[in-house]
C-alpha atoms as a PDB file:
ATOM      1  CA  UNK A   1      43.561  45.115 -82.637  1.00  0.00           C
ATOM      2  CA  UNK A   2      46.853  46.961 -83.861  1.00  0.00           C
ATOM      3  CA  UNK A   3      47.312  50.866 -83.457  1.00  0.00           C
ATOM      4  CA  UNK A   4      49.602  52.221 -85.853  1.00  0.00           C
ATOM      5  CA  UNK A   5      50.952  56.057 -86.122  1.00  0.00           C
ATOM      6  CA  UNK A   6      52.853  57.152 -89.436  1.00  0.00           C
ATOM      7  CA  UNK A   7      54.403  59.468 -89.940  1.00  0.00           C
ATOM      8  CA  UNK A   8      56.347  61.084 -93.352  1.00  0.00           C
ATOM      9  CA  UNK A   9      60.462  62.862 -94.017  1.00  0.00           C
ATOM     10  CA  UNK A  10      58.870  66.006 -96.397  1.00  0.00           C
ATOM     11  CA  UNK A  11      62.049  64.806 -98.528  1.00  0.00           C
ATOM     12  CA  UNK A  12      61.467  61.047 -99.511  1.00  0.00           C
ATOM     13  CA  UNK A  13      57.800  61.098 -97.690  1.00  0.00           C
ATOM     14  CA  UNK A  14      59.358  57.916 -96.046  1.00  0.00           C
ATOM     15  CA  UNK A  15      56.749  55.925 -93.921  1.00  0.00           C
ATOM     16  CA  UNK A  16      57.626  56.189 -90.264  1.00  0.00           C
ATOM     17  CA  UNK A  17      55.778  53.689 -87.798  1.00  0.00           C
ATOM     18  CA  UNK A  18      54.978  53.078 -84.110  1.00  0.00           C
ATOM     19  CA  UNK A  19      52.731  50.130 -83.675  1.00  0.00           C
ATOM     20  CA  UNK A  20      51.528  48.551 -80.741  1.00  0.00           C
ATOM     21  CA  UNK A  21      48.498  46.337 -79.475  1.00  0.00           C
ATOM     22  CA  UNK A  22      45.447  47.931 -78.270  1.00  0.00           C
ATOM     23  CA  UNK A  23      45.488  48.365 -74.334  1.00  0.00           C
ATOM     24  CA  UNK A  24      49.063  47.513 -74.565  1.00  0.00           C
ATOM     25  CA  UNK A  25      52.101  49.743 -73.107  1.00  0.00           C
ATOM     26  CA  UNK A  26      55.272  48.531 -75.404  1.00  0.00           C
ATOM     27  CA  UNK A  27      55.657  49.394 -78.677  1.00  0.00           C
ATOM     28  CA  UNK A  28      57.785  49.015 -81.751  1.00  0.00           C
ATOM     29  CA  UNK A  29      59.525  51.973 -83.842  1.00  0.00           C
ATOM     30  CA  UNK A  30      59.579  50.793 -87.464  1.00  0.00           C
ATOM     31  CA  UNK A  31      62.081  52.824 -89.961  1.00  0.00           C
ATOM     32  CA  UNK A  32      62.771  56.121 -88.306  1.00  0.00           C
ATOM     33  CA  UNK A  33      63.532  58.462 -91.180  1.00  0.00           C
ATOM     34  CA  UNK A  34      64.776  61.724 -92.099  1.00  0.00           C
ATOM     35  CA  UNK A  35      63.778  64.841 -90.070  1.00  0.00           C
ATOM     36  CA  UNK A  36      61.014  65.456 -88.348  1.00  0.00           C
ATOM     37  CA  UNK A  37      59.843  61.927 -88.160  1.00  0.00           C
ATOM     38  CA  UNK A  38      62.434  60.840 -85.019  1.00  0.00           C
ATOM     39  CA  UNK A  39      61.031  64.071 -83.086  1.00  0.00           C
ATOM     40  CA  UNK A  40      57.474  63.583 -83.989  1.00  0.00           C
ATOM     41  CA  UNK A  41      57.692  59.692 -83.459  1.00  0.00           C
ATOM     42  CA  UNK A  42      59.053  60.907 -80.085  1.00  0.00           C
ATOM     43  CA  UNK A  43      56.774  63.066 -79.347  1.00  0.00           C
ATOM     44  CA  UNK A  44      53.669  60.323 -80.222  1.00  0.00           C
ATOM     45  CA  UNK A  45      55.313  57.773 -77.790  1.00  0.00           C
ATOM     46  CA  UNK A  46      55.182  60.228 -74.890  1.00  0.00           C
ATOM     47  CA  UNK A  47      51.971  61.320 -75.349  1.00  0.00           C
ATOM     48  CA  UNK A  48      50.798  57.889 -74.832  1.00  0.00           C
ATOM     49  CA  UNK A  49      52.704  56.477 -72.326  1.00  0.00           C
ATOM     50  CA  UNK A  50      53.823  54.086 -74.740  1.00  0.00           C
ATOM     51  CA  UNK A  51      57.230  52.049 -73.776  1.00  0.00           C
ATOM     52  CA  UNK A  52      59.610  51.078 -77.125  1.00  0.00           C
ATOM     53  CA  UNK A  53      60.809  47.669 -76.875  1.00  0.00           C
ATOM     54  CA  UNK A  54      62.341  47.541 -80.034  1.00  0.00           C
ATOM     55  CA  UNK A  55      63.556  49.988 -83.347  1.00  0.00           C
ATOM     56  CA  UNK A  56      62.898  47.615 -86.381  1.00  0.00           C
ATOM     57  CA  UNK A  57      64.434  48.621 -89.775  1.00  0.00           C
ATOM     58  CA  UNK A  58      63.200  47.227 -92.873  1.00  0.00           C
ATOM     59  CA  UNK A  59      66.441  47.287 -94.339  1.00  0.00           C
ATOM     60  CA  UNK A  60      69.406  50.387 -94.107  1.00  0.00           C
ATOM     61  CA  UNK A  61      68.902  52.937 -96.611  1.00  0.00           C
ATOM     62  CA  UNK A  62      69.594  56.222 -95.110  1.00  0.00           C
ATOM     63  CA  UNK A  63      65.649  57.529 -95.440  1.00  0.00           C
ATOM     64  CA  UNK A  64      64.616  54.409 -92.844  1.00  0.00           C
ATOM     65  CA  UNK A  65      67.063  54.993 -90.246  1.00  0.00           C
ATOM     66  CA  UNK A  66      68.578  58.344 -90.594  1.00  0.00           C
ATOM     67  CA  UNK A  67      66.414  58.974 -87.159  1.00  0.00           C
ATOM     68  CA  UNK A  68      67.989  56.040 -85.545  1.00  0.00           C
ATOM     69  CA  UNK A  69      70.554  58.022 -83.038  1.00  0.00           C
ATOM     70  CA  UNK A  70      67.418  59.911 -81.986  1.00  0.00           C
ATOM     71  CA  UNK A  71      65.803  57.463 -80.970  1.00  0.00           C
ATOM     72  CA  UNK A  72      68.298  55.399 -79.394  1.00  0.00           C
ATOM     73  CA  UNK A  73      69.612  58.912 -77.214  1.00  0.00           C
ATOM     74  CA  UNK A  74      65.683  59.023 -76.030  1.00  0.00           C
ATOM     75  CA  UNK A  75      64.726  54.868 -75.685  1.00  0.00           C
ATOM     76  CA  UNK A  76      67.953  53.615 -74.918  1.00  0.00           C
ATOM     77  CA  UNK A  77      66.240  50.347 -73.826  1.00  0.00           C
ATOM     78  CA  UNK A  78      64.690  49.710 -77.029  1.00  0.00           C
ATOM     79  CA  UNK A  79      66.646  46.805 -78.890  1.00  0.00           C
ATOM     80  CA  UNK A  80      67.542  47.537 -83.209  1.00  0.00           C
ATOM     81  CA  UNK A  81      66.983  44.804 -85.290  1.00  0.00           C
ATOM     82  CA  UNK A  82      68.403  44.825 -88.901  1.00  0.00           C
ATOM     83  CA  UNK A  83      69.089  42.514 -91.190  1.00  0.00           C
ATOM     84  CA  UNK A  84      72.901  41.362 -90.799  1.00  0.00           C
ATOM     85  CA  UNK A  85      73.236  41.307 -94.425  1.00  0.00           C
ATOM     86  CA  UNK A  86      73.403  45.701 -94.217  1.00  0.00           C
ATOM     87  CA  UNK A  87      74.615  46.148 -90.609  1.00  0.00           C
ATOM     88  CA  UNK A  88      77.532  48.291 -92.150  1.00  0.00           C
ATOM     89  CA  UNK A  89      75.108  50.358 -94.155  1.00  0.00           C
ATOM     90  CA  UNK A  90      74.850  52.150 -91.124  1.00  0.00           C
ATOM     91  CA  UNK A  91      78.549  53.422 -90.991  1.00  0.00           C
ATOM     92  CA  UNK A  92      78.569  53.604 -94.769  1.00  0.00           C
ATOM     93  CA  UNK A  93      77.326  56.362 -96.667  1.00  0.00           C
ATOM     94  CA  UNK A  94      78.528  55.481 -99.727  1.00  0.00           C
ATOM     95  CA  UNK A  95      76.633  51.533 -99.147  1.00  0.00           C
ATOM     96  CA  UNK A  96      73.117  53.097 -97.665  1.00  0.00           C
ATOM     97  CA  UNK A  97      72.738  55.522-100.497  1.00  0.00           C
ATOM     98  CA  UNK A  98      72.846  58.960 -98.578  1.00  0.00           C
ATOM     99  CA  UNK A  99      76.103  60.154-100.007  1.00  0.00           C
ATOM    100  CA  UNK A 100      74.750  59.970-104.280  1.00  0.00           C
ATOM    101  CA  UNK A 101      71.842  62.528-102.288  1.00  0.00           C
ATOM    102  CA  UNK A 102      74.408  64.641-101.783  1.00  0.00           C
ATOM    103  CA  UNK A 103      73.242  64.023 -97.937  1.00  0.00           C
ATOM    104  CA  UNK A 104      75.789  61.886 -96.337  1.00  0.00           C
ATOM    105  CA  UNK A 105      74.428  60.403 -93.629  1.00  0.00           C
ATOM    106  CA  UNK A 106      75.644  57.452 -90.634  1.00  0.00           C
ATOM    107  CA  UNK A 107      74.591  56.242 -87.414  1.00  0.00           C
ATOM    108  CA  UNK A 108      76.335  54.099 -84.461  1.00  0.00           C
ATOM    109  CA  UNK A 109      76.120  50.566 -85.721  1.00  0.00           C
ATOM    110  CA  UNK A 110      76.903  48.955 -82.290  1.00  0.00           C
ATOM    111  CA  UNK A 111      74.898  46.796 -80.367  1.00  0.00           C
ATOM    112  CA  UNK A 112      72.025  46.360 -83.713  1.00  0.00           C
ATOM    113  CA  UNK A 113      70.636  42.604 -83.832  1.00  0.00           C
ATOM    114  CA  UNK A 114      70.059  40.709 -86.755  1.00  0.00           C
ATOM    115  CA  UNK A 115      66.754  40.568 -87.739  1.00  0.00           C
ATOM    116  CA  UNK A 116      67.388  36.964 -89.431  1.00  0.00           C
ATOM    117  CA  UNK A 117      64.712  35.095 -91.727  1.00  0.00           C
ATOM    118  CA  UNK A 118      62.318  33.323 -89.663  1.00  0.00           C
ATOM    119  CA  UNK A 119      63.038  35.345 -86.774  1.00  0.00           C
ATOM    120  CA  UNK A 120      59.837  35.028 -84.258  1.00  0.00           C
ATOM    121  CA  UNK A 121      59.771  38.204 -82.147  1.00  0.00           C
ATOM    122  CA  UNK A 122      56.615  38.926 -79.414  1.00  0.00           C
ATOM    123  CA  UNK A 123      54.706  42.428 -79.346  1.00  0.00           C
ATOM    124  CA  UNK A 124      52.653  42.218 -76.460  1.00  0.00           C
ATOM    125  CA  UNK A 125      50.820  39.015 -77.016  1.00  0.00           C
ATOM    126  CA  UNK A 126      51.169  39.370 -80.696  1.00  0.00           C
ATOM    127  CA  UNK A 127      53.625  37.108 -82.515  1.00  0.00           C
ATOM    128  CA  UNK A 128      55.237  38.476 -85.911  1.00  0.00           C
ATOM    129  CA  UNK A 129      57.886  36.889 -88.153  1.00  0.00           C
ATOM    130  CA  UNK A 130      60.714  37.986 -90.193  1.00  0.00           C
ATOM    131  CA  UNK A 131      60.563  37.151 -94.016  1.00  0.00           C
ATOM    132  CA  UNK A 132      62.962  37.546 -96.677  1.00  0.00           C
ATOM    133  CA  UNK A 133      61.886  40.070 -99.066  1.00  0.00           C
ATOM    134  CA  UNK A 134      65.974  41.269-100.197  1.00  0.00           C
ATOM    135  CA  UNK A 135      66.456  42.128-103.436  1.00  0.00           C
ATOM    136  CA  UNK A 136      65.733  46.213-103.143  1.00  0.00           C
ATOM    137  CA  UNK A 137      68.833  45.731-100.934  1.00  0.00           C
ATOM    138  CA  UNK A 138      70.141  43.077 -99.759  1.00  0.00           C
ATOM    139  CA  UNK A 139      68.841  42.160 -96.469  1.00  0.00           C
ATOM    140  CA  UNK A 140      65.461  43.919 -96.691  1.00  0.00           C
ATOM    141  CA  UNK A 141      62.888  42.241 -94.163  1.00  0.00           C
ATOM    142  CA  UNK A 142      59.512  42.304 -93.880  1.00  0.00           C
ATOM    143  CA  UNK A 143      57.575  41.408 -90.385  1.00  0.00           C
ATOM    144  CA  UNK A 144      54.342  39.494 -90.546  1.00  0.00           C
ATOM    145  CA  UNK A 145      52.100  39.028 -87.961  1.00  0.00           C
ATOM    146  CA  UNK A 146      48.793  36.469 -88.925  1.00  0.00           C
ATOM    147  CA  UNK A 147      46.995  37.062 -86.065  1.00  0.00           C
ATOM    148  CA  UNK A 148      46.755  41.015 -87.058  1.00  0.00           C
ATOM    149  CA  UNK A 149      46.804  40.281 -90.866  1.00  0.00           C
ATOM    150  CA  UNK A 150      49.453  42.902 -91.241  1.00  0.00           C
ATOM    151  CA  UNK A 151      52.903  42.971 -93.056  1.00  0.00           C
ATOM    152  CA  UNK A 152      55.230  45.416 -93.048  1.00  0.00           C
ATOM    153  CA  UNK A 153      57.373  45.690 -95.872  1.00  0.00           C
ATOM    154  CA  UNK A 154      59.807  48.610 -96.021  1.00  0.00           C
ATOM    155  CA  UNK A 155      60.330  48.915 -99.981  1.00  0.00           C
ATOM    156  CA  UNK A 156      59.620  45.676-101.155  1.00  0.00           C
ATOM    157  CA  UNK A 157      56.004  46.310-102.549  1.00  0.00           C
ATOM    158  CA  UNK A 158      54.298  49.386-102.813  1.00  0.00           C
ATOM    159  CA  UNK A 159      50.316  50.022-104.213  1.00  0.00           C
ATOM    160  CA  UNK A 160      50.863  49.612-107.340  1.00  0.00           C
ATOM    161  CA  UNK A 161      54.594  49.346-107.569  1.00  0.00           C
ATOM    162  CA  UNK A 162      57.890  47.220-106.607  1.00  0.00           C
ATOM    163  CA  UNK A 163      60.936  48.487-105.095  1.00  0.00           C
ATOM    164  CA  UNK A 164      63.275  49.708-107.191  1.00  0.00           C
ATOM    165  CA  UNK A 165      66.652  47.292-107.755  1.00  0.00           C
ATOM    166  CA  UNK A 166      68.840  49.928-110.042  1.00  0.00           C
ATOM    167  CA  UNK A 167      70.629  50.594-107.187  1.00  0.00           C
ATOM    168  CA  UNK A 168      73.917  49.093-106.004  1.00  0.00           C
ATOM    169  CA  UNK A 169      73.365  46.315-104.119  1.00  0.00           C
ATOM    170  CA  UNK A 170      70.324  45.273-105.751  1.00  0.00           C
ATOM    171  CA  UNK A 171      68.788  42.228-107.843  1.00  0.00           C
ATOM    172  CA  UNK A 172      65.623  42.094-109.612  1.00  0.00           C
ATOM    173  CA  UNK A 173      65.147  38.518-110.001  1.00  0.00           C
ATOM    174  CA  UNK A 174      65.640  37.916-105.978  1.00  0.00           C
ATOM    175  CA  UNK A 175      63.311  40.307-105.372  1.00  0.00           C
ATOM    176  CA  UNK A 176      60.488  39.128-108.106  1.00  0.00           C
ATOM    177  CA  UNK A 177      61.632  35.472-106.263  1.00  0.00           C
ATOM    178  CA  UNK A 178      60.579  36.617-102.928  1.00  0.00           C
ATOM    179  CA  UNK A 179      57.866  38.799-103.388  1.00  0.00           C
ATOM    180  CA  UNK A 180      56.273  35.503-105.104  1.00  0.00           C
ATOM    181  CA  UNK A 181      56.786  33.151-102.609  1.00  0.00           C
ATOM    182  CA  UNK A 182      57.145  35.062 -99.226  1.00  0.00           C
ATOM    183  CA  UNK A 183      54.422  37.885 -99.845  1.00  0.00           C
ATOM    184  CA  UNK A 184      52.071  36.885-102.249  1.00  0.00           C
ATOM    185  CA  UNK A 185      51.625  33.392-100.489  1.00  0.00           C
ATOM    186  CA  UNK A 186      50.139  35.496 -98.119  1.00  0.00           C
ATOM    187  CA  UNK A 187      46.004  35.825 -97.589  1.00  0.00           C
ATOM    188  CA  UNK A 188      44.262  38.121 -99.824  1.00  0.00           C
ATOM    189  CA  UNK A 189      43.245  40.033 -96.519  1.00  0.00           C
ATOM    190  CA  UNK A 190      46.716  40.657 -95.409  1.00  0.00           C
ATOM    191  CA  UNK A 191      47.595  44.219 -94.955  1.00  0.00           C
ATOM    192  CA  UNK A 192      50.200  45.974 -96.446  1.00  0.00           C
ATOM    193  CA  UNK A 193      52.279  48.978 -94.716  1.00  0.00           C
ATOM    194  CA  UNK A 194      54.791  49.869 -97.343  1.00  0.00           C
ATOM    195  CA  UNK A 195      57.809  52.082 -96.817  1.00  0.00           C
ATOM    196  CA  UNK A 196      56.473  54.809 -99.187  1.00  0.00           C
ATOM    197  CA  UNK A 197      52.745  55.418-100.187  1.00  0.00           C
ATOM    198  CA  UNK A 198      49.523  54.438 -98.878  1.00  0.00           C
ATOM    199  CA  UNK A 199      48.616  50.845 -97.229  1.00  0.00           C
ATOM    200  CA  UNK A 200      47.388  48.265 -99.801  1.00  0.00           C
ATOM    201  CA  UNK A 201      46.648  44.801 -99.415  1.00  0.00           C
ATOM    202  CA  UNK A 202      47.791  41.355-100.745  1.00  0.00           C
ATOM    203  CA  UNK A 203      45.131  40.922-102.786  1.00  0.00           C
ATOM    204  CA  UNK A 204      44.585  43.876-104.605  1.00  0.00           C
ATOM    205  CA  UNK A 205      48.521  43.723-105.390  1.00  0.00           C
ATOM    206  CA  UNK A 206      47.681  40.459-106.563  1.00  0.00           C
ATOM    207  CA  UNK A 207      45.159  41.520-108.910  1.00  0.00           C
ATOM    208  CA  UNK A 208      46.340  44.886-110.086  1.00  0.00           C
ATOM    209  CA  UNK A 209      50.185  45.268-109.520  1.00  0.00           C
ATOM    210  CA  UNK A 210      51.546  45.354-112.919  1.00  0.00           C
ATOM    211  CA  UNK A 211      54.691  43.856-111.532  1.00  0.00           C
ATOM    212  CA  UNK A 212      52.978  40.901-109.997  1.00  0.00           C
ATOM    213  CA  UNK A 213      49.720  40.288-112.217  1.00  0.00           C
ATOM    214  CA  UNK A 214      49.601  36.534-112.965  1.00  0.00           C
ATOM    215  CA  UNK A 215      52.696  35.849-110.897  1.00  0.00           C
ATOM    216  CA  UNK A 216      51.370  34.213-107.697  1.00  0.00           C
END
């Protein structure tokens, strides 16, 4: 059984995630956002007694990270995993989107992992693996675990919705390509945490995303 704890920037209303197994001390950060979500997330960790082994980010727009410093400053043991594909988003305002906000907004990008495709990473005794779902940006991940039934997917797939891919840096047709064959090969049952919006699953986005209806 996986606990999860969201929380939302009032700006973007950017989902914000610790998870960790039931009865289990470490924990993962997933996209620390805009203020108050690195305080709060903070905050939730201590409370429990919880231990972050690792910051995760979906991919480097400035809403999913734009906490990350925080974090680091108060869990300096926790390892960041990105995908290598946007490591300089983080030093970039320009490339992670912050500075057409009007918000310019960087982090340290030393000493981030790549969060590579087919990466197996352990959560307690929980086993979750990175897929390819780039095409919002170009190294967006998502993190499946099969034993849970849960993906997480940053902005690749949303209730009802796809991530956008007007932006620089984006292609449609890789993500349509991935979202086919790395997300909606997934079981029906298969939860979905999306980076914006409520949790959904595979096969509801099967059956009603207008995106994806008839596509997989």
């Amino acid at each position: 059984m996986l606990n999860t704890y969201c929380t939302n920037d009032p700006m973007f209303a950017q989902n914000g995630r610790v998870i960790h197994p039931a009865g289990a001390g470490d924990c993962w950060i997933i996209d620390p956002g805009l203020p108050p979500q690195a305080s709060e997330i903070i905050s939730h960790v201590r409370e429990n007694t919880l231990v972050p082994t690792a910051i995760l980010l979906t991919h480097a727009h400035a809403d999913h990270f734009a906490g990350l410093d925080e974090l680091r400053a108060a869990f300096p043991e926790a390892a960041v995993h990105l995908g290598a594909e946007e490591h300089h988003f983080l030093t970039d305002a320009q490339a992670n989107l912050s500075a057409a906000c009007g918000l310019p907004h960087t982090v340290s990008g030393e000493g981030v992992n790549d969060l590579a495709v087919g990466l197996s990473l352990l959560l307690g005794d929980t086993e979750w693996r990175a897929l390819d779902t780039s095409g919002h940006s170009p190294g967006g991940r998502s993190i499946y675990c099969a034993a849970e039934q849960i993906v997480i997917v940053g902005d690749a797939l949303f209730a009802g919705g796809i991530g956008r891919t007007d932006f620089p840096h984006s292609d449609h047709e890789r993500l349509m390509r991935n979202l086919v064959d790395n997300l909606l090969s997934l079981p029906d049952e298969t939860r979905v945490l999306s980076g914006h919006g409520p949790d959904t699953t595979i096969g509801r986005e099967r059956k009603t995303n207008p995106f994806l209806m008839g596509m997989g």
